[in-house]
PDB file of N, CA and C in Angstrom:
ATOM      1  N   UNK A   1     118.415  28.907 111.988  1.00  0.00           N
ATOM      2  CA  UNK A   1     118.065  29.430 110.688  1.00  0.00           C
ATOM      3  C   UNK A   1     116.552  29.600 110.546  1.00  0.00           C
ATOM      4  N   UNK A   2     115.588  28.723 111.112  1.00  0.00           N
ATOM      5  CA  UNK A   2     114.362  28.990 110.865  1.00  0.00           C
ATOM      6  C   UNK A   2     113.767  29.982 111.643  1.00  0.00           C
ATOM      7  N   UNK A   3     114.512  30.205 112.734  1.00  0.00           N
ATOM      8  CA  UNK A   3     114.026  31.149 113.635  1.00  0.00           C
ATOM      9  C   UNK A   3     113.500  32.525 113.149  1.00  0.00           C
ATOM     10  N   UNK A   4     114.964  32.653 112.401  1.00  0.00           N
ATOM     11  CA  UNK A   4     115.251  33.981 111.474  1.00  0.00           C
ATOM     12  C   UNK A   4     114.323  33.911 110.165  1.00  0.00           C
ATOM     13  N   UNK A   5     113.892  33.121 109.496  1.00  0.00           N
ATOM     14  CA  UNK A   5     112.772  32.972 108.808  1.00  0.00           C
ATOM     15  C   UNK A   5     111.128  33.419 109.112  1.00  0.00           C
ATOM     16  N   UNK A   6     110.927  32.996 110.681  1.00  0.00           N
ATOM     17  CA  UNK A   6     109.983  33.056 111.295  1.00  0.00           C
ATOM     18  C   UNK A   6     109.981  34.611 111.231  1.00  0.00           C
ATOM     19  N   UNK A   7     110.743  35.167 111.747  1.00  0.00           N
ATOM     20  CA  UNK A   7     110.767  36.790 111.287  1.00  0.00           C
ATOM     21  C   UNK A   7     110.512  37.638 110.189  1.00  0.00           C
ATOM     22  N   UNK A   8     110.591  36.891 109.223  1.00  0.00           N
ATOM     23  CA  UNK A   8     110.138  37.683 108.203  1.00  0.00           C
ATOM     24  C   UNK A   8     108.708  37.844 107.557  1.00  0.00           C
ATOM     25  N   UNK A   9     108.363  39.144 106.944  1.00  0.00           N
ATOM     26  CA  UNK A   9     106.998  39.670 106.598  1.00  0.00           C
ATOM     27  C   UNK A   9     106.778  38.889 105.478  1.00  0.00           C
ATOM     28  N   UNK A  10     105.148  38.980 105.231  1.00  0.00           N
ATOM     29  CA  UNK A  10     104.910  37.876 104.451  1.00  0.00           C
ATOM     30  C   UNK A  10     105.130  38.469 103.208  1.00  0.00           C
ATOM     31  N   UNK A  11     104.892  40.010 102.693  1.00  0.00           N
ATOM     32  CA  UNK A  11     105.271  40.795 101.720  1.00  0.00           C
ATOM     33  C   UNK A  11     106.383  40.417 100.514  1.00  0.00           C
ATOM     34  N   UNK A  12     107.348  40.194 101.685  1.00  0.00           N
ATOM     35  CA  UNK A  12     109.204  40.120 101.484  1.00  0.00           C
ATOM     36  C   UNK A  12     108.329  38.323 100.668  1.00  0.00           C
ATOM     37  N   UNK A  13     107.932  38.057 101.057  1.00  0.00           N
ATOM     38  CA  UNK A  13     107.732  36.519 100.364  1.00  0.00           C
ATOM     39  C   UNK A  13     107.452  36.762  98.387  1.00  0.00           C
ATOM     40  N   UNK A  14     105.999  37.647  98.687  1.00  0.00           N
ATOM     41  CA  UNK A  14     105.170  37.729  97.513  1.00  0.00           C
ATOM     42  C   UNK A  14     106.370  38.607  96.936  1.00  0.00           C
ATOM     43  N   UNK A  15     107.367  39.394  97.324  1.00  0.00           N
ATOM     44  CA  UNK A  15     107.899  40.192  96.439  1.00  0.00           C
ATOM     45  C   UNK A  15     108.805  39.090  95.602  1.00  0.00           C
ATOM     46  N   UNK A  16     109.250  38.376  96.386  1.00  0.00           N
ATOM     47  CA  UNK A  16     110.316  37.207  96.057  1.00  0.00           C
ATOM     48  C   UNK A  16     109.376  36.086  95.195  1.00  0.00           C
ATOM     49  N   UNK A  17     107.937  35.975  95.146  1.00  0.00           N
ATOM     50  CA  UNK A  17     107.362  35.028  94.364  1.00  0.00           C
ATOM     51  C   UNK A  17     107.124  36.026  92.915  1.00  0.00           C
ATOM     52  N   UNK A  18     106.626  36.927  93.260  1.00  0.00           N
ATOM     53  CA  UNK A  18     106.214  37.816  91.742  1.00  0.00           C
ATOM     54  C   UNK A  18     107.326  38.325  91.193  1.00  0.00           C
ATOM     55  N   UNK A  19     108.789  38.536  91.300  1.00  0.00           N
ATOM     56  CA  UNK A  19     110.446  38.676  90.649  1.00  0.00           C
ATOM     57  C   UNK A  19     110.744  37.221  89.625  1.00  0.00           C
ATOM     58  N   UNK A  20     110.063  35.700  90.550  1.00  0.00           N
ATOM     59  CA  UNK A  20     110.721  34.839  90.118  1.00  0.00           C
ATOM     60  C   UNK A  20     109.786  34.648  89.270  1.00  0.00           C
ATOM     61  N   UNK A  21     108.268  34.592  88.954  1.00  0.00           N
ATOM     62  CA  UNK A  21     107.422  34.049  88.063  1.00  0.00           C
ATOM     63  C   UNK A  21     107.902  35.174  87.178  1.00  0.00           C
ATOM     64  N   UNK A  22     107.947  36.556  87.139  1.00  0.00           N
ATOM     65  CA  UNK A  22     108.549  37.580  86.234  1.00  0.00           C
ATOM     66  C   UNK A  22     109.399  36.558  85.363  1.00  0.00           C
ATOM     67  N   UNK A  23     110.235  36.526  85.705  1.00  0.00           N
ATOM     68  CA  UNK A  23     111.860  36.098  85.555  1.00  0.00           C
ATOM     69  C   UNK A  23     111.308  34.865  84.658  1.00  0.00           C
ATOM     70  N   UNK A  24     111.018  33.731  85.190  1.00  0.00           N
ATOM     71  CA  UNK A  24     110.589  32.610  84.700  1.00  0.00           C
ATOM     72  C   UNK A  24     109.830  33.078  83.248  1.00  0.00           C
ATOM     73  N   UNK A  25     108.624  34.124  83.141  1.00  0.00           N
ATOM     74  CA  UNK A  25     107.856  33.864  82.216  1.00  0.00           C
ATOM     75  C   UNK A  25     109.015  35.043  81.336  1.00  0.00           C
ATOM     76  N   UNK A  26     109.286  35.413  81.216  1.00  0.00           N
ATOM     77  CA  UNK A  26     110.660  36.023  80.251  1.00  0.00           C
ATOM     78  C   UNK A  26     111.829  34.831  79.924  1.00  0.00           C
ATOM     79  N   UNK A  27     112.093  34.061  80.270  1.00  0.00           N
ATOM     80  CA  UNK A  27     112.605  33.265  80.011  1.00  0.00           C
ATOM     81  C   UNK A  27     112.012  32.273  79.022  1.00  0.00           C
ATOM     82  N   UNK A  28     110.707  31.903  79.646  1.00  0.00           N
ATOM     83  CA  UNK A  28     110.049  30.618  78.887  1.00  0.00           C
ATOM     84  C   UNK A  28     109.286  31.388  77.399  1.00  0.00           C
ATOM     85  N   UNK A  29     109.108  33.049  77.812  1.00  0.00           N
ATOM     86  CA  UNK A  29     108.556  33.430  76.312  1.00  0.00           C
ATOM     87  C   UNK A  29     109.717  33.506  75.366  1.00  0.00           C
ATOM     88  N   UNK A  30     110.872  33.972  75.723  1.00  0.00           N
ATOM     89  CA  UNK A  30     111.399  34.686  75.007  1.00  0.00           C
ATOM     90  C   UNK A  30     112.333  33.061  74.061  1.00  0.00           C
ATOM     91  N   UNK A  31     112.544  32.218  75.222  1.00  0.00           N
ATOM     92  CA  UNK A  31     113.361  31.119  74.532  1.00  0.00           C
ATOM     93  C   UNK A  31     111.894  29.774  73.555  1.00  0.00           C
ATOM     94  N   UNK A  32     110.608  30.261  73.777  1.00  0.00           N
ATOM     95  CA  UNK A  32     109.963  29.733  72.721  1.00  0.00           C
ATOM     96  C   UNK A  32     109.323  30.052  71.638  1.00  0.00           C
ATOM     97  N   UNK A  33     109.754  31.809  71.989  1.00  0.00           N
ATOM     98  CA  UNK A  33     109.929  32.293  70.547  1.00  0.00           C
ATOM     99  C   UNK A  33     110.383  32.081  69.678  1.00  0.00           C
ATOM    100  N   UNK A  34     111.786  32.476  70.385  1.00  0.00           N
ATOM    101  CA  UNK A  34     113.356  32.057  69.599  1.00  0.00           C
ATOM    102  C   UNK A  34     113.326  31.114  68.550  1.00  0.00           C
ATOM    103  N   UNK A  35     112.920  30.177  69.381  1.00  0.00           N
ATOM    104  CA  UNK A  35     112.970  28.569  68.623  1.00  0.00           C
ATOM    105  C   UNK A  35     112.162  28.520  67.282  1.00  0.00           C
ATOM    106  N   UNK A  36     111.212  28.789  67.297  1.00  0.00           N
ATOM    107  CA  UNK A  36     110.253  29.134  66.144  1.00  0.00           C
ATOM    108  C   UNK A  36     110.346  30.254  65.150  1.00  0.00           C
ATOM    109  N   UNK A  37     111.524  31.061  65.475  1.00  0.00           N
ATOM    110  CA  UNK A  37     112.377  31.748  64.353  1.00  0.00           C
ATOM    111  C   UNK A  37     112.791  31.190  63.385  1.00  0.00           C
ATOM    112  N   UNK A  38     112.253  31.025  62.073  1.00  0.00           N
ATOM    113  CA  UNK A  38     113.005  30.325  61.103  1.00  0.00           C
ATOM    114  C   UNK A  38     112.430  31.026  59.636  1.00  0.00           C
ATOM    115  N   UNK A  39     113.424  31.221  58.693  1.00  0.00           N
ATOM    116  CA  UNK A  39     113.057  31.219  57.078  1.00  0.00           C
ATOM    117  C   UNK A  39     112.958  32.643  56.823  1.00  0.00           C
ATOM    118  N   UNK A  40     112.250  33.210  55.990  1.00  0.00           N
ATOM    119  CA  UNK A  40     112.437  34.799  55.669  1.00  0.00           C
ATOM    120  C   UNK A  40     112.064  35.325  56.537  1.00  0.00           C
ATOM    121  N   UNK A  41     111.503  35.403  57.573  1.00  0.00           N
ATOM    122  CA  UNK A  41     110.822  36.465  58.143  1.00  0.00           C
ATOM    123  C   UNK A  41     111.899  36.235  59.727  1.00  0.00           C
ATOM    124  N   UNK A  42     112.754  35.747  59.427  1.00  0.00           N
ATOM    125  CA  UNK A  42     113.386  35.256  61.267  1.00  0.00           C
ATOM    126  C   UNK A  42     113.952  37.226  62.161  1.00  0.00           C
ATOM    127  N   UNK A  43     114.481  37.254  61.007  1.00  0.00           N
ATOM    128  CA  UNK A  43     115.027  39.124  61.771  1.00  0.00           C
ATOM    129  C   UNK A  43     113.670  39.580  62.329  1.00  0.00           C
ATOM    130  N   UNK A  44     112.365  39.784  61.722  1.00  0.00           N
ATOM    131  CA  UNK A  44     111.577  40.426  62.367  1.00  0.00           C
ATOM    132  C   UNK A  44     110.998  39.567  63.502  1.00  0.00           C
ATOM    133  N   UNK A  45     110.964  38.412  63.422  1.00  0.00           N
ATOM    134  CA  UNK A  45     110.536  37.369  64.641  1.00  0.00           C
ATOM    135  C   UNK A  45     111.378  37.518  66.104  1.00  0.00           C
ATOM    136  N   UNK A  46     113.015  38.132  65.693  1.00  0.00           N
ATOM    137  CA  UNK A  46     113.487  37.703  66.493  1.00  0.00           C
ATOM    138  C   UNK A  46     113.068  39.484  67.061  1.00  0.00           C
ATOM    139  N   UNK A  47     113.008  40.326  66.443  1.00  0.00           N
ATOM    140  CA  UNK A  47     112.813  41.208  67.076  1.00  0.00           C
ATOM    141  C   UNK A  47     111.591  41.830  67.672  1.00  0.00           C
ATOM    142  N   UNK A  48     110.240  40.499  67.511  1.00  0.00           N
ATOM    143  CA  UNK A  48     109.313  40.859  68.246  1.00  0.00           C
ATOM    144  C   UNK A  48     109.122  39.684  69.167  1.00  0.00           C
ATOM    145  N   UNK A  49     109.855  38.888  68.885  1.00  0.00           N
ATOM    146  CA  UNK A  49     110.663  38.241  70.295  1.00  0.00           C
ATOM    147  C   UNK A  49     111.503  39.290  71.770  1.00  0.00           C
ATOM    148  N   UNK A  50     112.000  40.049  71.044  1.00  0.00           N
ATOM    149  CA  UNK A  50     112.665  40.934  71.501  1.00  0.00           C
ATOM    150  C   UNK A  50     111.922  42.352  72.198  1.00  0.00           C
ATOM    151  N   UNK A  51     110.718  42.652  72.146  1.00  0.00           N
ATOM    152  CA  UNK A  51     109.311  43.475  72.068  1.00  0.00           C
ATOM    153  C   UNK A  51     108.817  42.803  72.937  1.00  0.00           C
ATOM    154  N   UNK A  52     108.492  41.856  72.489  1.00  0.00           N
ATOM    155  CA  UNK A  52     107.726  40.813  73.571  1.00  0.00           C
ATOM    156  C   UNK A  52     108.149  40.780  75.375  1.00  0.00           C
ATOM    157  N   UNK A  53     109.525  40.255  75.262  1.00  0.00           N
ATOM    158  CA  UNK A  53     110.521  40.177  76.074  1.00  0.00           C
ATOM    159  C   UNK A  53     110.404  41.364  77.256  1.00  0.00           C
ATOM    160  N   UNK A  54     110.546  42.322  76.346  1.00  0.00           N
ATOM    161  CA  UNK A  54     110.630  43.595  77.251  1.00  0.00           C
ATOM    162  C   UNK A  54     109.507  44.391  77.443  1.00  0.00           C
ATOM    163  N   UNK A  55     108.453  43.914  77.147  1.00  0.00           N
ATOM    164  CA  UNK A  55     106.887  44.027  77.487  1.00  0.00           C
ATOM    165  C   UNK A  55     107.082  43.429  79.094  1.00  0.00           C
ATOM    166  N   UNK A  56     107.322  42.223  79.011  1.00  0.00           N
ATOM    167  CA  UNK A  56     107.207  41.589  80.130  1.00  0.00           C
ATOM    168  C   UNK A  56     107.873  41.531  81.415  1.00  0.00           C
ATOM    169  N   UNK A  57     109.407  42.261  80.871  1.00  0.00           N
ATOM    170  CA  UNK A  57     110.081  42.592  82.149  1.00  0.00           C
ATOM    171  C   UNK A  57     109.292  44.237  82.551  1.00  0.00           C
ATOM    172  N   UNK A  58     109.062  45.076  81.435  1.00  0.00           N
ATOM    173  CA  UNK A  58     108.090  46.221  82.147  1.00  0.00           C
ATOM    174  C   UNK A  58     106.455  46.068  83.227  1.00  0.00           C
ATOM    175  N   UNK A  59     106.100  45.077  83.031  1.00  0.00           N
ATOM    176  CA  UNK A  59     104.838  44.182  83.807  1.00  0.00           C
ATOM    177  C   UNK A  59     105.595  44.220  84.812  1.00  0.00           C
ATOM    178  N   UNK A  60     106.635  43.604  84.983  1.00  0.00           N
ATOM    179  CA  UNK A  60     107.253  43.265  86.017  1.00  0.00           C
ATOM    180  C   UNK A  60     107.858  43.991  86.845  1.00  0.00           C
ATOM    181  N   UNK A  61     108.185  45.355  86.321  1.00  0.00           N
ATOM    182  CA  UNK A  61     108.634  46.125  87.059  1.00  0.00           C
ATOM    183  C   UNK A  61     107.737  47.066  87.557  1.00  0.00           C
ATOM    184  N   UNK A  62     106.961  47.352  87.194  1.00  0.00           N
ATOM    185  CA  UNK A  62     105.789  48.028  87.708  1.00  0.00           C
ATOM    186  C   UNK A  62     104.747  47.542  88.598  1.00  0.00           C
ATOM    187  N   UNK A  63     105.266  45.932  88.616  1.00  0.00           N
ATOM    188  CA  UNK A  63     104.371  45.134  89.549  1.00  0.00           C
ATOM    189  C   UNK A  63     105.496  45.181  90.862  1.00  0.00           C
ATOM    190  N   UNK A  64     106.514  45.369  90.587  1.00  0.00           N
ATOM    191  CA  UNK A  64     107.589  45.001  91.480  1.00  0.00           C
ATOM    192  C   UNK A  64     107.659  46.758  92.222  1.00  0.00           C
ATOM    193  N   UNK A  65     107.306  47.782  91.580  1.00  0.00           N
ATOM    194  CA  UNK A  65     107.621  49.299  92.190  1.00  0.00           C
ATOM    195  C   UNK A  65     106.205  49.185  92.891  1.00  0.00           C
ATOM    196  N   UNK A  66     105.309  48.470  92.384  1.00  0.00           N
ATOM    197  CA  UNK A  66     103.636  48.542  93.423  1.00  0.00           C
ATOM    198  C   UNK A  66     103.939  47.927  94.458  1.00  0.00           C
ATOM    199  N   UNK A  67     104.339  46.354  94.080  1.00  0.00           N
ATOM    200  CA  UNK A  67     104.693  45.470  95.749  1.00  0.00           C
ATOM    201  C   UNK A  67     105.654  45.868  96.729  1.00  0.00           C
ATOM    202  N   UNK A  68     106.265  46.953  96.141  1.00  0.00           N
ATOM    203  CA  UNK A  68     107.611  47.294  96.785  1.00  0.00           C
ATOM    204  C   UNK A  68     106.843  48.733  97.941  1.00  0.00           C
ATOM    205  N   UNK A  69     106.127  49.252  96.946  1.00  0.00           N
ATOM    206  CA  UNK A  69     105.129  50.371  98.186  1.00  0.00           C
ATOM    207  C   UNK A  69     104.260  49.873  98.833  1.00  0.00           C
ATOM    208  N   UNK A  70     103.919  48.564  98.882  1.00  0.00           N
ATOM    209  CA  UNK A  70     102.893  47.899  99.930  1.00  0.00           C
ATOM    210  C   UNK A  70     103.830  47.448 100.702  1.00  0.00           C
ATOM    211  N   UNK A  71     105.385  47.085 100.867  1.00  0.00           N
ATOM    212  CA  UNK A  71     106.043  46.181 101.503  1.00  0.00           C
ATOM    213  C   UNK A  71     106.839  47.390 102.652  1.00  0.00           C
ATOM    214  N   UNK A  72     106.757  48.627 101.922  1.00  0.00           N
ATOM    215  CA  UNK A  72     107.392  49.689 102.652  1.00  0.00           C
ATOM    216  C   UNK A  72     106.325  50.120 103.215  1.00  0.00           C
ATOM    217  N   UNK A  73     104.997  50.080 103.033  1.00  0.00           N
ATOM    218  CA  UNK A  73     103.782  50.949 103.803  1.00  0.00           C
ATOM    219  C   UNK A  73     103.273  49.823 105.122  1.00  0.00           C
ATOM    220  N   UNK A  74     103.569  48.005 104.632  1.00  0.00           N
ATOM    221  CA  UNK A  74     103.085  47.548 105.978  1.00  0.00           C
ATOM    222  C   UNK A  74     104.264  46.872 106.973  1.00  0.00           C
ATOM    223  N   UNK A  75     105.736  47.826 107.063  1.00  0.00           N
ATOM    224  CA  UNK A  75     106.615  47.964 108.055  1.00  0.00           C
ATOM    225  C   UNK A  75     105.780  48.077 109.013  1.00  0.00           C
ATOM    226  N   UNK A  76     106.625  47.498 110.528  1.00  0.00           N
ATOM    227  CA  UNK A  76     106.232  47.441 111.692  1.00  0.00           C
ATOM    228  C   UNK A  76     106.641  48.063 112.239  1.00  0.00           C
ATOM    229  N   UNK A  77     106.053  49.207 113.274  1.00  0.00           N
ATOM    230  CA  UNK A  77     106.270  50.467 113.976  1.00  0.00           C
ATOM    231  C   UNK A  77     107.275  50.935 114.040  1.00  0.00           C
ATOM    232  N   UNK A  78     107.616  49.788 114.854  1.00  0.00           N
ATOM    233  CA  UNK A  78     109.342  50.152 115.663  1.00  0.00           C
ATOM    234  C   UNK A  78     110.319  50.007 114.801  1.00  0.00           C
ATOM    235  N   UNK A  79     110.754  49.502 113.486  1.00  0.00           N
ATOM    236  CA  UNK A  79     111.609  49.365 112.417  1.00  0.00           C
ATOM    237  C   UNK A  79     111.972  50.627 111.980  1.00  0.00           C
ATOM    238  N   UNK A  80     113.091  50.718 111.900  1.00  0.00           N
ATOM    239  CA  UNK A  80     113.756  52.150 111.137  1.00  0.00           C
ATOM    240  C   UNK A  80     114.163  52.137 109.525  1.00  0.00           C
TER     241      UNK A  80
END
């Protein structure tokens, strides 16, 4: 199993570290928003909870379509 590890580009790593901190910080914003929703104003809280949220998965995807053209541009020769 590690062998097959040893094989892999370091790219494939950072793509797999910058998906999960994505992931993570959408999670940790969106559920400590949430929480702090309370009293007249909660509908609009929850929906710039909701703004917020998807601010951050767009960061993420645009960080993820950039790392994804550095990960396809530093393939190794012989790879098809």
């Amino acid at each position: 199993m590690f062998n097959r590890l040893r094989h892999v580009r370091k790219m494939t790593y950072v793509l797999w570290a910058w998906c999960l901190a994505i992931l993570a910080w959408a999670v940790a914003g969106g559920s400590s928003a949430a929480s702090t929703c309370h009293g007249t104003y909660a509908n609009a809280c929850q929906a710039g909870t909701g703004i917020g949220v998807a601010l951050i998965l767009f960061v993420g995807f645009c960080g993820f379509v950039f790392l994804s053209l550095i990960w396809f541009m530093t393939r190794p020769k012989g790879a098809s």
